[in-house]
N, C-alpha and C. Protein backbone atom coordinates (compact mmCIF):
# COMPACT_ATOMS: atom_id res chain seq x y z
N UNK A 1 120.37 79.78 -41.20
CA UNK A 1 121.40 79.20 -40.38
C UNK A 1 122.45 80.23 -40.00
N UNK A 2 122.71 81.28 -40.82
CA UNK A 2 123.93 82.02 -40.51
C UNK A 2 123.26 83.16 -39.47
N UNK A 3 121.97 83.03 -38.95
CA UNK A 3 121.47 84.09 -37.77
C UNK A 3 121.75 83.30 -36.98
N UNK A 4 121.97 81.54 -36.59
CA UNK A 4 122.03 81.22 -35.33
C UNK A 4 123.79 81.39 -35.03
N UNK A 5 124.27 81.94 -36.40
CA UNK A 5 125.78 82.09 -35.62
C UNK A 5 126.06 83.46 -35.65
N UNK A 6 125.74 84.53 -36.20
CA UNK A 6 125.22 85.77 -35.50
C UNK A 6 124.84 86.22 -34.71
N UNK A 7 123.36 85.72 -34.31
CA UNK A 7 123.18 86.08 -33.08
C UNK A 7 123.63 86.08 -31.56
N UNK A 8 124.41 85.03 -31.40
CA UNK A 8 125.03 85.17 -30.13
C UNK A 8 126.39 86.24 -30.50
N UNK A 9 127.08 86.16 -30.79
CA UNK A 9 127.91 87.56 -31.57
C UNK A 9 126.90 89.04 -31.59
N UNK A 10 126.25 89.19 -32.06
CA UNK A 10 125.41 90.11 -31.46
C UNK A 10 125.23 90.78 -30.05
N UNK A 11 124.35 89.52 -29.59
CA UNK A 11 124.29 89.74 -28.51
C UNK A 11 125.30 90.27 -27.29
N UNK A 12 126.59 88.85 -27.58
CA UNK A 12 128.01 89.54 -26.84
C UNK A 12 128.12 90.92 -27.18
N UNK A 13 128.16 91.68 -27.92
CA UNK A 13 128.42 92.85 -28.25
C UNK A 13 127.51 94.01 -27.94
N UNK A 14 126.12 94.26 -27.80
CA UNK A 14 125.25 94.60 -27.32
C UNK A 14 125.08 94.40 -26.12
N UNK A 15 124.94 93.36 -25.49
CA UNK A 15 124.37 93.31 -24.47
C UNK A 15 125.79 93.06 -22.72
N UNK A 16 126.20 93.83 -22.12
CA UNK A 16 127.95 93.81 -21.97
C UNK A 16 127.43 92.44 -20.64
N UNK A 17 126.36 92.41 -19.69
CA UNK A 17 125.85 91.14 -18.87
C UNK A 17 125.77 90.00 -19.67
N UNK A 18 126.47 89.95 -20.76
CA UNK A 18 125.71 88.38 -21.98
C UNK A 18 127.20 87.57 -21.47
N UNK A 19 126.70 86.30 -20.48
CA UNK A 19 127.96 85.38 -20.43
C UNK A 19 128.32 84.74 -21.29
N UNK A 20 129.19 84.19 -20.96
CA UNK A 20 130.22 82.41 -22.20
C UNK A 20 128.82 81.84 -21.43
N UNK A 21 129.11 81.56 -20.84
CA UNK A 21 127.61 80.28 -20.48
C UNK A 21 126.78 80.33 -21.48
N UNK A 22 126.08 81.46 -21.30
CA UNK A 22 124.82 81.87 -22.58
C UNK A 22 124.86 81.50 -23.66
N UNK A 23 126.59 82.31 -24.09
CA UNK A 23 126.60 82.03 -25.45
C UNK A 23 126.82 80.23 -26.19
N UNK A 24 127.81 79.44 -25.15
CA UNK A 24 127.58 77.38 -24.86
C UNK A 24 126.17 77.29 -25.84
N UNK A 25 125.22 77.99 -24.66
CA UNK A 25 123.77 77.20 -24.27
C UNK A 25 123.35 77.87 -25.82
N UNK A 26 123.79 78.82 -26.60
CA UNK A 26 122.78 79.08 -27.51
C UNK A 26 123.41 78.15 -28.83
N UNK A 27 124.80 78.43 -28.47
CA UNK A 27 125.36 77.37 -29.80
C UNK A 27 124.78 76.20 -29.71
N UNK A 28 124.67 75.54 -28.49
CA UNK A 28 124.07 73.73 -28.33
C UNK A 28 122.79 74.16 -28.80
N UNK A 29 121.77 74.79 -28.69
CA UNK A 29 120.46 74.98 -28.81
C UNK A 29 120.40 74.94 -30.36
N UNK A 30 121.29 75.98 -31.33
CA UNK A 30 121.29 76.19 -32.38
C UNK A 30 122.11 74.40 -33.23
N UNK A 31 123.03 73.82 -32.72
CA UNK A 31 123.28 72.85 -33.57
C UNK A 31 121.94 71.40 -33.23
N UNK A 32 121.19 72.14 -32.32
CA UNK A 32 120.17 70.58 -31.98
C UNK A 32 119.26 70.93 -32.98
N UNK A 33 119.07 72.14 -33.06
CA UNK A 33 118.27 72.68 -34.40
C UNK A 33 118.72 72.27 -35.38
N UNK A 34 119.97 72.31 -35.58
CA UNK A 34 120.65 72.57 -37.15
C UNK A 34 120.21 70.61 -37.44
N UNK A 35 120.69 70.34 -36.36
CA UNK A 35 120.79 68.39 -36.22
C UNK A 35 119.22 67.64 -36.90
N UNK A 36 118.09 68.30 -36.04
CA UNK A 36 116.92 68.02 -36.56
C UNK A 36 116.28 68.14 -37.97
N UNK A 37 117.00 69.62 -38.54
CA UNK A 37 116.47 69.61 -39.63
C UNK A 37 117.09 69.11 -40.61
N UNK A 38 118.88 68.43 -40.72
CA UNK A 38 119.32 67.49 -41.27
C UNK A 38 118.67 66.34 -41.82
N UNK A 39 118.34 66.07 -40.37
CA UNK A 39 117.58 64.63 -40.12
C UNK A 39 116.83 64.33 -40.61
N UNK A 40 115.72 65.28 -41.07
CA UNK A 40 114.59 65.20 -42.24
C UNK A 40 114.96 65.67 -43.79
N UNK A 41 115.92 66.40 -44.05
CA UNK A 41 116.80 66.36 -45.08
C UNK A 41 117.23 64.89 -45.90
N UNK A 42 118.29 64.46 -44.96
CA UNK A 42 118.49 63.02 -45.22
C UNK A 42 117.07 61.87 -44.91
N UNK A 43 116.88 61.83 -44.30
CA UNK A 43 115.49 61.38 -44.83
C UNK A 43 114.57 60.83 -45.71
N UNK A 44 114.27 61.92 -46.19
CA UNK A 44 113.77 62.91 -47.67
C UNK A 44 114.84 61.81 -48.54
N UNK A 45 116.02 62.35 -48.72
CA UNK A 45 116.93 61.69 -49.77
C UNK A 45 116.41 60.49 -49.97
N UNK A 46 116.91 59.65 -48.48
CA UNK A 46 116.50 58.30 -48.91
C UNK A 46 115.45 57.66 -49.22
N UNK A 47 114.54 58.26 -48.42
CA UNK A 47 113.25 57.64 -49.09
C UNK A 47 112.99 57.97 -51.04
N UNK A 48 113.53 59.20 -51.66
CA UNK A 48 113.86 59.20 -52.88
C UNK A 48 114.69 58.43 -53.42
N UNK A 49 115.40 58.10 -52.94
CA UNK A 49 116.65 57.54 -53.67
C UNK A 49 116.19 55.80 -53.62
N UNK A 50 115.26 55.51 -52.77
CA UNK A 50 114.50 53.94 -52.53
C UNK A 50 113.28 54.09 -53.39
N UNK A 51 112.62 55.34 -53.89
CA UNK A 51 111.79 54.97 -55.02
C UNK A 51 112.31 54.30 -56.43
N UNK A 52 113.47 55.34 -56.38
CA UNK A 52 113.83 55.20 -57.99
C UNK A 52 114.40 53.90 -58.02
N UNK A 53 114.77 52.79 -56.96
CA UNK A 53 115.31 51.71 -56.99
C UNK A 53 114.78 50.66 -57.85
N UNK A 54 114.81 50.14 -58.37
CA UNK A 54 114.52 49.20 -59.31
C UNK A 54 113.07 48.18 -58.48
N UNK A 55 112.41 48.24 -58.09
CA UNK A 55 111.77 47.07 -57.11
C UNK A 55 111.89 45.29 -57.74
N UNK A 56 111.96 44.39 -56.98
CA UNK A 56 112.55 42.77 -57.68
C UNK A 56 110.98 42.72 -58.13
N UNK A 57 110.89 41.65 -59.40
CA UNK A 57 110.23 41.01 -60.24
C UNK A 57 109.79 40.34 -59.38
């Protein structure tokens, strides 16, 4: 996770044609990433956290 907030920092610095636009489009790109793999994170939890549940008699 800490390369998708590096890398556009990078890039600004390297590359002197690298717009704000670019750099928008890579942060949104990088938190839809970050968002998805949450999503199966939490997930995960709950479906654990619904095993250990007691199931009714």
């Amino acid at each position: 996770m800490i390369i998708n907030q590096l890398l556009p920092i990078a890039l600004f610095t390297a590359i002197p044609s690298f717009k704000a636009g670019d750099l928008i489009q890579l942060v949104g790109i990088s938190g839809e990433a970050i968002a998805l793999e949450l999503r199966d994170i939490l997930e995960n939890l709950l479906a654990g956290i619904l095993i250990l549940l007691p199931a009714p008699a």
